[in-house]
C-alpha atoms as a PDB file:
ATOM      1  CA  UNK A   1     -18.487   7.412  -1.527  1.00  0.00           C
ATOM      2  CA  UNK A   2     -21.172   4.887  -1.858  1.00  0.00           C
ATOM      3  CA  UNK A   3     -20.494   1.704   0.315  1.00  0.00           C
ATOM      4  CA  UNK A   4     -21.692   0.297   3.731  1.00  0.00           C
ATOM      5  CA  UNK A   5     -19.409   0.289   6.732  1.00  0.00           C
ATOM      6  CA  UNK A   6     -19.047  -2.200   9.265  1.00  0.00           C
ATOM      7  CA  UNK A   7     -17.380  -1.550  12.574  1.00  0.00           C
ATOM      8  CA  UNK A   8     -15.555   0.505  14.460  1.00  0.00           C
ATOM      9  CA  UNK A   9     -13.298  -2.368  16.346  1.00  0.00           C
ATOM     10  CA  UNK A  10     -10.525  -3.947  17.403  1.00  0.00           C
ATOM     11  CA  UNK A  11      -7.698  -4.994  14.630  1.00  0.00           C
ATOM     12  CA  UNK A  12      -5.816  -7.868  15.534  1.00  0.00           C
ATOM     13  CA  UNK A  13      -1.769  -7.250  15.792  1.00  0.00           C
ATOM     14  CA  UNK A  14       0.568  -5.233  17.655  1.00  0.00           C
ATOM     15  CA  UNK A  15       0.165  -1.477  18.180  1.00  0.00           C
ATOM     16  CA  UNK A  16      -3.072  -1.393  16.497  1.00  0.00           C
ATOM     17  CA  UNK A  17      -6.148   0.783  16.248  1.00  0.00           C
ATOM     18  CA  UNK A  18      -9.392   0.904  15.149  1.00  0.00           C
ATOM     19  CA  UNK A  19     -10.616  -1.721  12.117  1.00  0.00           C
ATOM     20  CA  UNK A  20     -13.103  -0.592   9.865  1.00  0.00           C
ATOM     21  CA  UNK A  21     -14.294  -2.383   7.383  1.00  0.00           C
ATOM     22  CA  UNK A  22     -15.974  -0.708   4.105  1.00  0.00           C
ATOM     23  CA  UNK A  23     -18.062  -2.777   1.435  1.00  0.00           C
ATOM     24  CA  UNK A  24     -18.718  -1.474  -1.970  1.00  0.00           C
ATOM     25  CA  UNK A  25     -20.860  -3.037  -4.598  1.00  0.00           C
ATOM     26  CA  UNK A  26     -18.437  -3.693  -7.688  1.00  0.00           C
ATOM     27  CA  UNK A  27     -14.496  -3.138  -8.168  1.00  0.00           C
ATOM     28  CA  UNK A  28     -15.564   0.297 -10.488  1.00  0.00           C
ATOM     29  CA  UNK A  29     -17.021   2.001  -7.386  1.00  0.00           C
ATOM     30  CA  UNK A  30     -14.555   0.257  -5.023  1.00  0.00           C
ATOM     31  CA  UNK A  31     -11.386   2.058  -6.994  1.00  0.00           C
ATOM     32  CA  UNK A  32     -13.624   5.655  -7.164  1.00  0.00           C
ATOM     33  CA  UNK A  33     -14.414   5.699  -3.785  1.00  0.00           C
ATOM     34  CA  UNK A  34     -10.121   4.351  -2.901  1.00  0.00           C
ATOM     35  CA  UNK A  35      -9.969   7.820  -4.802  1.00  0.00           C
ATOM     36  CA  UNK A  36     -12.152  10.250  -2.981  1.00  0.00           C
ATOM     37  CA  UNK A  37     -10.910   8.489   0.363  1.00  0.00           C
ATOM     38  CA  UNK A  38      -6.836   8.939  -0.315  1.00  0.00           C
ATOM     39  CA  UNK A  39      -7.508  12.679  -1.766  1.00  0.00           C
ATOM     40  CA  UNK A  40      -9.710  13.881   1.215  1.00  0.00           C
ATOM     41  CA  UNK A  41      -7.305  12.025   3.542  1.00  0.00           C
ATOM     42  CA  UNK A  42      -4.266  13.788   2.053  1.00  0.00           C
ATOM     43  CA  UNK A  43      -5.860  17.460   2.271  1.00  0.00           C
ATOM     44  CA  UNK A  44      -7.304  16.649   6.084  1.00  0.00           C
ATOM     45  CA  UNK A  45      -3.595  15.813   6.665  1.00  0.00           C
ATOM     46  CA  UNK A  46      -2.458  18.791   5.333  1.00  0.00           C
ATOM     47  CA  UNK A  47      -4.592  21.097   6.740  1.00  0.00           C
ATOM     48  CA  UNK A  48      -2.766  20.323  10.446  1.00  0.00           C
ATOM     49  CA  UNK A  49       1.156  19.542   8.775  1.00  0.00           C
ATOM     50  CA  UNK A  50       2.975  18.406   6.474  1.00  0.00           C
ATOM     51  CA  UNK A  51       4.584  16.510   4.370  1.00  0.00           C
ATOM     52  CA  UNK A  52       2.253  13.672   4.023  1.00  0.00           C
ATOM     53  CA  UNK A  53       3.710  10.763   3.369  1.00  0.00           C
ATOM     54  CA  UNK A  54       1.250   7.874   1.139  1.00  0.00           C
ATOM     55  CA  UNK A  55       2.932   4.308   0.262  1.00  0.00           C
ATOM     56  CA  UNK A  56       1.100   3.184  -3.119  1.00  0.00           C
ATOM     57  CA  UNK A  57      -0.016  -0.433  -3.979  1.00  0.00           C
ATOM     58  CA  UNK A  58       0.109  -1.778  -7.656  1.00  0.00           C
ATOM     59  CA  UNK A  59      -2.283  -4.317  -9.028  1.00  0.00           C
ATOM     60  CA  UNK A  60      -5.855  -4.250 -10.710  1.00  0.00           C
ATOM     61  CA  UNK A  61      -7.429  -2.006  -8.356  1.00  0.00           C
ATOM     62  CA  UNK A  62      -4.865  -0.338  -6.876  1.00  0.00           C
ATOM     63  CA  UNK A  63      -3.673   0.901 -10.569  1.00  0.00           C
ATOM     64  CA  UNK A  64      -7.639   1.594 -11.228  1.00  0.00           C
ATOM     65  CA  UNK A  65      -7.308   3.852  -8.188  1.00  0.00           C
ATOM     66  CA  UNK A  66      -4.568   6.147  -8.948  1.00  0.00           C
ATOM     67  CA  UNK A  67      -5.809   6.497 -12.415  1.00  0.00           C
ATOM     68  CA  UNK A  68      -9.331   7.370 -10.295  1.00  0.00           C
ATOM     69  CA  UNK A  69      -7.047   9.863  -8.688  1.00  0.00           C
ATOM     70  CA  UNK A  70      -6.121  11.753 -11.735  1.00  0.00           C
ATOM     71  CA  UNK A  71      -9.270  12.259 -13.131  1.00  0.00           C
ATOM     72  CA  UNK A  72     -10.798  13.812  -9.858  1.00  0.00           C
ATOM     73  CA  UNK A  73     -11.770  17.559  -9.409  1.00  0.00           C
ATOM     74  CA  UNK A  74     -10.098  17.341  -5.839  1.00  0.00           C
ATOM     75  CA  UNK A  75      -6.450  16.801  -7.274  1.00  0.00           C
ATOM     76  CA  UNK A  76      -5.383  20.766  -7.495  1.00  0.00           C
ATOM     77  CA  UNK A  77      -6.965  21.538  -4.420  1.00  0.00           C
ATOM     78  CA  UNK A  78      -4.259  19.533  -3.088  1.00  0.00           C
ATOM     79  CA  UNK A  79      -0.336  21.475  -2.160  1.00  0.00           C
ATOM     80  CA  UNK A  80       1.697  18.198  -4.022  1.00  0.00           C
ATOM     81  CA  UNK A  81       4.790  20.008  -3.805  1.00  0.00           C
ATOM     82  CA  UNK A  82       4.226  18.516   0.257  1.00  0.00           C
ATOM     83  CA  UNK A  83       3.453  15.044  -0.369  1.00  0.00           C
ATOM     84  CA  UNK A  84       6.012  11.815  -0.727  1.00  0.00           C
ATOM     85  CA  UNK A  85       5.057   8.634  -2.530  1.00  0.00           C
ATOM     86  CA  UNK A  86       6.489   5.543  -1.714  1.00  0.00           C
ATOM     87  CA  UNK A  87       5.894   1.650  -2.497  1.00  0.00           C
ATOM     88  CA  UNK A  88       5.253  -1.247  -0.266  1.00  0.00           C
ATOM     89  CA  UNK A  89       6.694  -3.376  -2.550  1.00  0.00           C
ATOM     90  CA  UNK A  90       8.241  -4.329  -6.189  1.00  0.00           C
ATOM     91  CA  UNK A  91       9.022  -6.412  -8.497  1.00  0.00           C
ATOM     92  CA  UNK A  92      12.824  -6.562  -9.590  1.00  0.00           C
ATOM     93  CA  UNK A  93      12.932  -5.722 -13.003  1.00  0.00           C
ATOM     94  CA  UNK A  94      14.710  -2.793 -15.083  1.00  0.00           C
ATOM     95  CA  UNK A  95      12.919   0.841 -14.843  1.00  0.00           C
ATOM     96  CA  UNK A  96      10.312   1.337 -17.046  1.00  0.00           C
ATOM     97  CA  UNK A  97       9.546  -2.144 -17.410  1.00  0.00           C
ATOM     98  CA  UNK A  98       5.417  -2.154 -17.599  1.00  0.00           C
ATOM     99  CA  UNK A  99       5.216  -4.978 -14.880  1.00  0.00           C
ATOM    100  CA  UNK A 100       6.849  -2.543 -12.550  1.00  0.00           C
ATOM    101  CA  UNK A 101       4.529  -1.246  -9.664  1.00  0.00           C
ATOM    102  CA  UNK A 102       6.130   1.983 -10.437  1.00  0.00           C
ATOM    103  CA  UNK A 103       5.688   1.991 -14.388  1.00  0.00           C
ATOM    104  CA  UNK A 104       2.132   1.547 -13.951  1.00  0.00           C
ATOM    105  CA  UNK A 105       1.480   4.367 -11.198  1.00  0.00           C
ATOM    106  CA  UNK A 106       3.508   6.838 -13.630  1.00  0.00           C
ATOM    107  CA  UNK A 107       1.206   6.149 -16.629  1.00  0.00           C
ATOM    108  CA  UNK A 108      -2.049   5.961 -14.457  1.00  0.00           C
ATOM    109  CA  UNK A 109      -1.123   9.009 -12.287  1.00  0.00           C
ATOM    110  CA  UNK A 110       2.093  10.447 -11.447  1.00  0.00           C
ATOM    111  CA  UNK A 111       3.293  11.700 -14.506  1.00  0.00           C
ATOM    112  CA  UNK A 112       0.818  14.042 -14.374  1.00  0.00           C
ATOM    113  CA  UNK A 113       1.087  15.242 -10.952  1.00  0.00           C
ATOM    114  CA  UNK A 114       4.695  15.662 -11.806  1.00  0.00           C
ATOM    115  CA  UNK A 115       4.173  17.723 -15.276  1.00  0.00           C
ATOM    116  CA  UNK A 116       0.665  19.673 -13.933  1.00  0.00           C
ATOM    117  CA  UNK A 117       0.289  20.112 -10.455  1.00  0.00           C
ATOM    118  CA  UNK A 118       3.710  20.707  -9.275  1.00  0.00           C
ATOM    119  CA  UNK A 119       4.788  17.583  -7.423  1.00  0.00           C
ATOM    120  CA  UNK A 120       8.656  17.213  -7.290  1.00  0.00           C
ATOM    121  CA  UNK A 121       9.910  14.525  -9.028  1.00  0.00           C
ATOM    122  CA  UNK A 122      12.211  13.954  -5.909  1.00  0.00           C
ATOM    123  CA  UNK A 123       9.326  13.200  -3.860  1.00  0.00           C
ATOM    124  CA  UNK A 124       8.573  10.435  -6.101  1.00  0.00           C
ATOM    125  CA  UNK A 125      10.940   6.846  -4.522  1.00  0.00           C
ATOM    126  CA  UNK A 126      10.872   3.991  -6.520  1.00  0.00           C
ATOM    127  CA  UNK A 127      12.144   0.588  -5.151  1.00  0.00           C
ATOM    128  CA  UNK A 128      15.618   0.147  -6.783  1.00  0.00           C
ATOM    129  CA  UNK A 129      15.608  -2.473  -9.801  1.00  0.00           C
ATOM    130  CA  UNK A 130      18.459  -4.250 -11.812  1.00  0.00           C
ATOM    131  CA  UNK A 131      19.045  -1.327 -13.753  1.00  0.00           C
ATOM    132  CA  UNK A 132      20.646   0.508 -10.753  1.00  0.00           C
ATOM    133  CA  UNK A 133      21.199  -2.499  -8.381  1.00  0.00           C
ATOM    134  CA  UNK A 134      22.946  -6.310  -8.673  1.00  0.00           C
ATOM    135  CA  UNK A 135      20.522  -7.647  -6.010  1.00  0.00           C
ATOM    136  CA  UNK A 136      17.486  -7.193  -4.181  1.00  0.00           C
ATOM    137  CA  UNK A 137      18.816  -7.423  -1.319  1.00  0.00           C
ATOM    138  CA  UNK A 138      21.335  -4.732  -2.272  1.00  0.00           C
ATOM    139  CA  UNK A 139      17.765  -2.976  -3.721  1.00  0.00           C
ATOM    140  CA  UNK A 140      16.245  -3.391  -0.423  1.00  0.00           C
ATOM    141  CA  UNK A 141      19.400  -1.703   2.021  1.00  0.00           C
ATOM    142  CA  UNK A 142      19.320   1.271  -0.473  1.00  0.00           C
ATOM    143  CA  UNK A 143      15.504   1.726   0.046  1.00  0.00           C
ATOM    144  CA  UNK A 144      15.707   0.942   3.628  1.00  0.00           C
ATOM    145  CA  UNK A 145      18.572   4.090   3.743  1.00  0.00           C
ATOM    146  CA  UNK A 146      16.201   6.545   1.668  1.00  0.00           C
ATOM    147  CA  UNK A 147      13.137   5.360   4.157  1.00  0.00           C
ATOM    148  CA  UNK A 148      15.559   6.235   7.210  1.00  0.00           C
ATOM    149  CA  UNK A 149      16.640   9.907   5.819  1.00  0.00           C
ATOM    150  CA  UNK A 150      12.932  10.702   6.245  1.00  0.00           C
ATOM    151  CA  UNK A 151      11.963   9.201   9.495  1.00  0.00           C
ATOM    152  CA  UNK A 152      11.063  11.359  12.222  1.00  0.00           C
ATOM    153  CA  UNK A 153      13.895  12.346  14.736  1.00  0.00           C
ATOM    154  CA  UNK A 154      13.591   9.366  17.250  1.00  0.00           C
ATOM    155  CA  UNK A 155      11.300   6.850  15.398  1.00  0.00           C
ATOM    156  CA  UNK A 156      11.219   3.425  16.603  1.00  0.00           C
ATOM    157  CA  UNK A 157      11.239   1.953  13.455  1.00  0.00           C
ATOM    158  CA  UNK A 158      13.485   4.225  10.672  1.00  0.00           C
ATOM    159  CA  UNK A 159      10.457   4.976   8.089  1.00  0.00           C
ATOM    160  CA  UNK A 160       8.598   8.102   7.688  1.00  0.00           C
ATOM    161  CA  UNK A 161       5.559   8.702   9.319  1.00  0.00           C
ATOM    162  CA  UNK A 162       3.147   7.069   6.805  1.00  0.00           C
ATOM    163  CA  UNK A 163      -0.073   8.650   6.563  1.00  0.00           C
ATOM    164  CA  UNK A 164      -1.927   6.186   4.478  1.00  0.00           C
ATOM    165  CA  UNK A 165      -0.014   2.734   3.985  1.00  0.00           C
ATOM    166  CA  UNK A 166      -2.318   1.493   0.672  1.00  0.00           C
ATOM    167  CA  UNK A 167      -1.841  -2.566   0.105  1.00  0.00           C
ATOM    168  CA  UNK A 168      -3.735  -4.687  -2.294  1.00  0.00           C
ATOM    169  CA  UNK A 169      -4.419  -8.249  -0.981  1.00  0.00           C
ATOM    170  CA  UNK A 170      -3.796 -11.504  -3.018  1.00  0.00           C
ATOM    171  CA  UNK A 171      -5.919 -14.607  -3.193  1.00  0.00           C
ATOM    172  CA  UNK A 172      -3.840 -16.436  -1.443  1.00  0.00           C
ATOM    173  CA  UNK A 173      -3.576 -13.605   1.337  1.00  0.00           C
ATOM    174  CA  UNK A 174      -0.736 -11.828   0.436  1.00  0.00           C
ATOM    175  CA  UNK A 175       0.218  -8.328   0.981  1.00  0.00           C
ATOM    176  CA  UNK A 176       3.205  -6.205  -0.302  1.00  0.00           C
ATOM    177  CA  UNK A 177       5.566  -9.324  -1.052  1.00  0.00           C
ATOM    178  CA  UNK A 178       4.847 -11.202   2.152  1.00  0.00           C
ATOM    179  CA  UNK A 179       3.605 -14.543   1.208  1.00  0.00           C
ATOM    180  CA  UNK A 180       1.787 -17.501   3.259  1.00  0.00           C
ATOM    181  CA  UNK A 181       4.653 -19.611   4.422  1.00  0.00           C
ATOM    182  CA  UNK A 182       7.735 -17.391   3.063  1.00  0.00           C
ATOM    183  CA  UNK A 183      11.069 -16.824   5.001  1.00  0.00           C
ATOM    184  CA  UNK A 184      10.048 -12.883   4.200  1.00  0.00           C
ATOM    185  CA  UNK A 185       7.509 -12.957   6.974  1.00  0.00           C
ATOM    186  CA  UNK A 186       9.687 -13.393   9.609  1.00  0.00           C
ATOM    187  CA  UNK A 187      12.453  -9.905   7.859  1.00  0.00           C
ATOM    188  CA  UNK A 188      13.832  -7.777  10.599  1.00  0.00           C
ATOM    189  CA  UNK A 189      14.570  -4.589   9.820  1.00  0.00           C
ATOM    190  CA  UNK A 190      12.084  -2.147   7.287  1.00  0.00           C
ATOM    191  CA  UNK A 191      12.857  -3.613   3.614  1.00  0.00           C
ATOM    192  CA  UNK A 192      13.621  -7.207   2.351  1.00  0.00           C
ATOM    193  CA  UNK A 193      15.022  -9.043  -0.735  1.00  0.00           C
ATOM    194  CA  UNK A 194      12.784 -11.726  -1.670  1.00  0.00           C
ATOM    195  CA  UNK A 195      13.098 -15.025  -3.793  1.00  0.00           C
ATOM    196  CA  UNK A 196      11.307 -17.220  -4.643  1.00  0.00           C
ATOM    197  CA  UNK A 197       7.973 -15.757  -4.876  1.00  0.00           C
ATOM    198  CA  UNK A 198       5.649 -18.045  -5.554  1.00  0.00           C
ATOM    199  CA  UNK A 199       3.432 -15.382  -7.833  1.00  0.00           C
ATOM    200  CA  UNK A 200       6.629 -14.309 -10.742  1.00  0.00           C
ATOM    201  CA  UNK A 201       8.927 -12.945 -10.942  1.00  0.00           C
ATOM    202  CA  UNK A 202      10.652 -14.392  -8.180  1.00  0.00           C
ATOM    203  CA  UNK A 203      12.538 -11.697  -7.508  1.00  0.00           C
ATOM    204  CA  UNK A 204      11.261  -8.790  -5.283  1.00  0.00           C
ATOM    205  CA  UNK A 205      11.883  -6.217  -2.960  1.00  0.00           C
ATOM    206  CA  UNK A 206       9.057  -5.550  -0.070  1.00  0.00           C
ATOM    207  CA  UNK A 207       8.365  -3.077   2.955  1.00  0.00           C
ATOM    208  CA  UNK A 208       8.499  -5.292   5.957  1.00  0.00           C
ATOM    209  CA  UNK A 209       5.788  -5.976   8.491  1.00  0.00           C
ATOM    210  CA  UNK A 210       7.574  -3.949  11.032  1.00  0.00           C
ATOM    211  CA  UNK A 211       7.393  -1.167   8.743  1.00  0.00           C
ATOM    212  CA  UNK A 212       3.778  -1.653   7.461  1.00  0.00           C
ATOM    213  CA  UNK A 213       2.896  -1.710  10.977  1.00  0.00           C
ATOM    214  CA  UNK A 214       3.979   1.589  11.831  1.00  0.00           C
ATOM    215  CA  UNK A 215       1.991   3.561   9.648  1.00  0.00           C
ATOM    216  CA  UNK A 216      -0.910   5.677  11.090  1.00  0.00           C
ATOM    217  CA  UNK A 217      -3.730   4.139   8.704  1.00  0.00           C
ATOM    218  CA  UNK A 218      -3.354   1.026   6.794  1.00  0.00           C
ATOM    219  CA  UNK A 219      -5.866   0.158   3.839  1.00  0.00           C
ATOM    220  CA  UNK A 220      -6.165  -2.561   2.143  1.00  0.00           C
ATOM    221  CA  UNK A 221      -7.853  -2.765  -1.055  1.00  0.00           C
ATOM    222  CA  UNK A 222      -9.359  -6.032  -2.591  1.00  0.00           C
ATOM    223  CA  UNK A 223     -11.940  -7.167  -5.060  1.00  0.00           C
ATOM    224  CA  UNK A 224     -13.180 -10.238  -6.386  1.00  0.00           C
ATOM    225  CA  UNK A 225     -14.981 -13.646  -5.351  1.00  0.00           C
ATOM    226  CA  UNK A 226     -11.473 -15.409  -5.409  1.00  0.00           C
ATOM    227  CA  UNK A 227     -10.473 -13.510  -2.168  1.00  0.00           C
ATOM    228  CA  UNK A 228     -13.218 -13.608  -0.091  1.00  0.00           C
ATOM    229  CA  UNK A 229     -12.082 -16.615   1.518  1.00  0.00           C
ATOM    230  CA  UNK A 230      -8.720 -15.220   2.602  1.00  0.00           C
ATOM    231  CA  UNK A 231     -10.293 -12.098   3.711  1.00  0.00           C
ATOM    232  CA  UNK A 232     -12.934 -13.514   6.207  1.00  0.00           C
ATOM    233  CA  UNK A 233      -9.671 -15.620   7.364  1.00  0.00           C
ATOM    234  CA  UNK A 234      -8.229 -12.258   7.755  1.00  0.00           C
ATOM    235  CA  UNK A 235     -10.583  -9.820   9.775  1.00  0.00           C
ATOM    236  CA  UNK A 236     -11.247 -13.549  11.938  1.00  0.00           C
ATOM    237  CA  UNK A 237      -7.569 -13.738  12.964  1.00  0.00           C
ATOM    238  CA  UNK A 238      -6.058 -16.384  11.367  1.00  0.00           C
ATOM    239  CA  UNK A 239      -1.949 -16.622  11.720  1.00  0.00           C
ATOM    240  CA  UNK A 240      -0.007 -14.291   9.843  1.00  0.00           C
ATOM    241  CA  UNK A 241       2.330 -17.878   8.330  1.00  0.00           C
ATOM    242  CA  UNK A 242      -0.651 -18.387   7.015  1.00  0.00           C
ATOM    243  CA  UNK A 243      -2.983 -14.949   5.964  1.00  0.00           C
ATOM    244  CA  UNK A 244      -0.142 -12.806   5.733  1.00  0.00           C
ATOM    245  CA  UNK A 245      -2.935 -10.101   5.159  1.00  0.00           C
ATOM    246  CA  UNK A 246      -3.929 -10.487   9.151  1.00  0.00           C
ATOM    247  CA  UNK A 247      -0.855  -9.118  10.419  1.00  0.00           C
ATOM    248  CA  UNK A 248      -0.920  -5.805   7.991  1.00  0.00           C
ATOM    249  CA  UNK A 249      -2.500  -2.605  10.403  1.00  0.00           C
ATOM    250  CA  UNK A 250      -1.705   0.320  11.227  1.00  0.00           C
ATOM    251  CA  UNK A 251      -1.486   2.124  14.020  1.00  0.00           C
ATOM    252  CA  UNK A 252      -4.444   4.217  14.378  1.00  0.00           C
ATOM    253  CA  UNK A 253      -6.246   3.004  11.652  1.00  0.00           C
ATOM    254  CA  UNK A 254      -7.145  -0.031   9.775  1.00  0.00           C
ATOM    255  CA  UNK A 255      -9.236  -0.117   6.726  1.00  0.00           C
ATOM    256  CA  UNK A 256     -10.165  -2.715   4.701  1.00  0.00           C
ATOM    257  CA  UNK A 257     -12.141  -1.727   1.111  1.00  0.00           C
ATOM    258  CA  UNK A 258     -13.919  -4.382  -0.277  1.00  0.00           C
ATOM    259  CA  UNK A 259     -16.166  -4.965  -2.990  1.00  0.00           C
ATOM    260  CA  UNK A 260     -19.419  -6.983  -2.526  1.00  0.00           C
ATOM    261  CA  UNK A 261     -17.558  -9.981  -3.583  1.00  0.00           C
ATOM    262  CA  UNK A 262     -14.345  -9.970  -2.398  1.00  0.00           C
ATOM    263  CA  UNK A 263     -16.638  -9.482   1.137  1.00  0.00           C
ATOM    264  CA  UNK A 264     -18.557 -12.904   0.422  1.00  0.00           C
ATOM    265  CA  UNK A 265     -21.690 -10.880  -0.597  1.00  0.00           C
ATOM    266  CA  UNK A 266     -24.337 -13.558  -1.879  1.00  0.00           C
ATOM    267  CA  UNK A 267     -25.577 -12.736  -5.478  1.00  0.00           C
END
């Protein structure tokens, strides 16, 4: 993985670990080396138990990632019939609409891990959408339920024990569906309905900070000059109201994958 690394330290926000922050020199290399990273993470996690649990991110890079992913020599080395994929958040439109998180992670990746290296389809959970759903809200309680069925016996928070938590990061500082400002920042519980987004649609359903912050390793993934602003305001601790991208760590772990200009690299 070709990048430079500063850190280890301290990541702001409850119950958190060690920040690390990883600079790559173009969004191409960024999304191979998001690759290499989840894959050898996955199999390192296997190799002591399982399943391994990996919440997936949509946009640019995130997308470019997964589709990273499938062309890799490292995917059948991994057991996929032991891994669950889940989504930190979506937009509410009908299945198999291609502005769906979950439309775009099928064509880039999962499809194929379904039909070629035997990962159950069942391990695949899609936020719920208008075609099965009235509401988000309603869409959020039925994802919250599926989240609880796998939590560990005990859990403080009713999610499973994420292993990697991916989020991409907006330029307004975003993450998941948590926006600067919006009532959603302040959801109890794990999931939350969300309107009026101010990127469309509206309409959304998002993992909660409560439940982004319980994952073992967060990473978030951004490229591009627009967000280098937010992301210094970030990794300097500015309020979650307003960098909602701040608050988002995990609890052993949090990485943050930057290209050299989403890190405020001078050309």
């Amino acid at each position: 993985m070709s990048g430079s690394e500063t850190g280890p330290g301290p990541a702001a926000g409850p119950g958190s670990g060690v920040r690390l922050v990883v600079v790559h020199p173009d969004k191409e290399v960024l999304a191979q080396a998001a690759a290499a990273r989840l894959l050898t993470r996955i199999l390192d996690v296997q190799s002591v138990r399982s399943p391994v649990h990996v919440v997936l991110t949509g946009g640019t890079v995130g997308i470019a990632s997964l589709a990273a992913v499938a062309a890799s020599p490292l995917v059948p080395a991994v057991d996929w019939s032991g891994v669950h994929l889940w989504w930190g958040d979506e937009r509410f439109l009908p299945d198999g609409d291609p502005d769906r998180n979950e439309t775009q992670a099928r064509q880039a990746l999962l499809d194929d891990l379904v039909v070629n290296h035997g990962l159950p389809a069942a391990n695949v959970h899609p936020m719920p959408g208008p075609t099965s759903v009235a509401t988000p809200e309603e869409g959020a309680a039925v994802y919250a339920a599926q989240l609880a069925e796998h939590a560990p016996a005990g859990a403080a928070t009713p999610v499973p024990a994420f292993d990697v938590l991916l989020l991409g990061m907006g330029p307004d500082g975003h993450v998941a569906s948590l926006f600067p400002g919006h009532d959603g920042l302040a959801a109890q519980g794990t999931t939350a309905g969300v309107h009026g987004s101010p990127k469309p649609p509206p309409e959304r359903v998002s993992l909660t900070f409560d439940a982004i912050r319980s994952a073992r390793e967060v990473w978030i993934v951004a490229a591009g000059a627009e967000k280098a602003g937010q992301v210094a305001a970030a990794l300097a601790g500015e309020p979650v109201t307003k960098v909602p991208a701040a608050g988002a760590v995990g609890q052993a772990r949090t990485l943050w994958l930057l290209d050299a200009e989403a890190a405020g690299a001078k050309k």
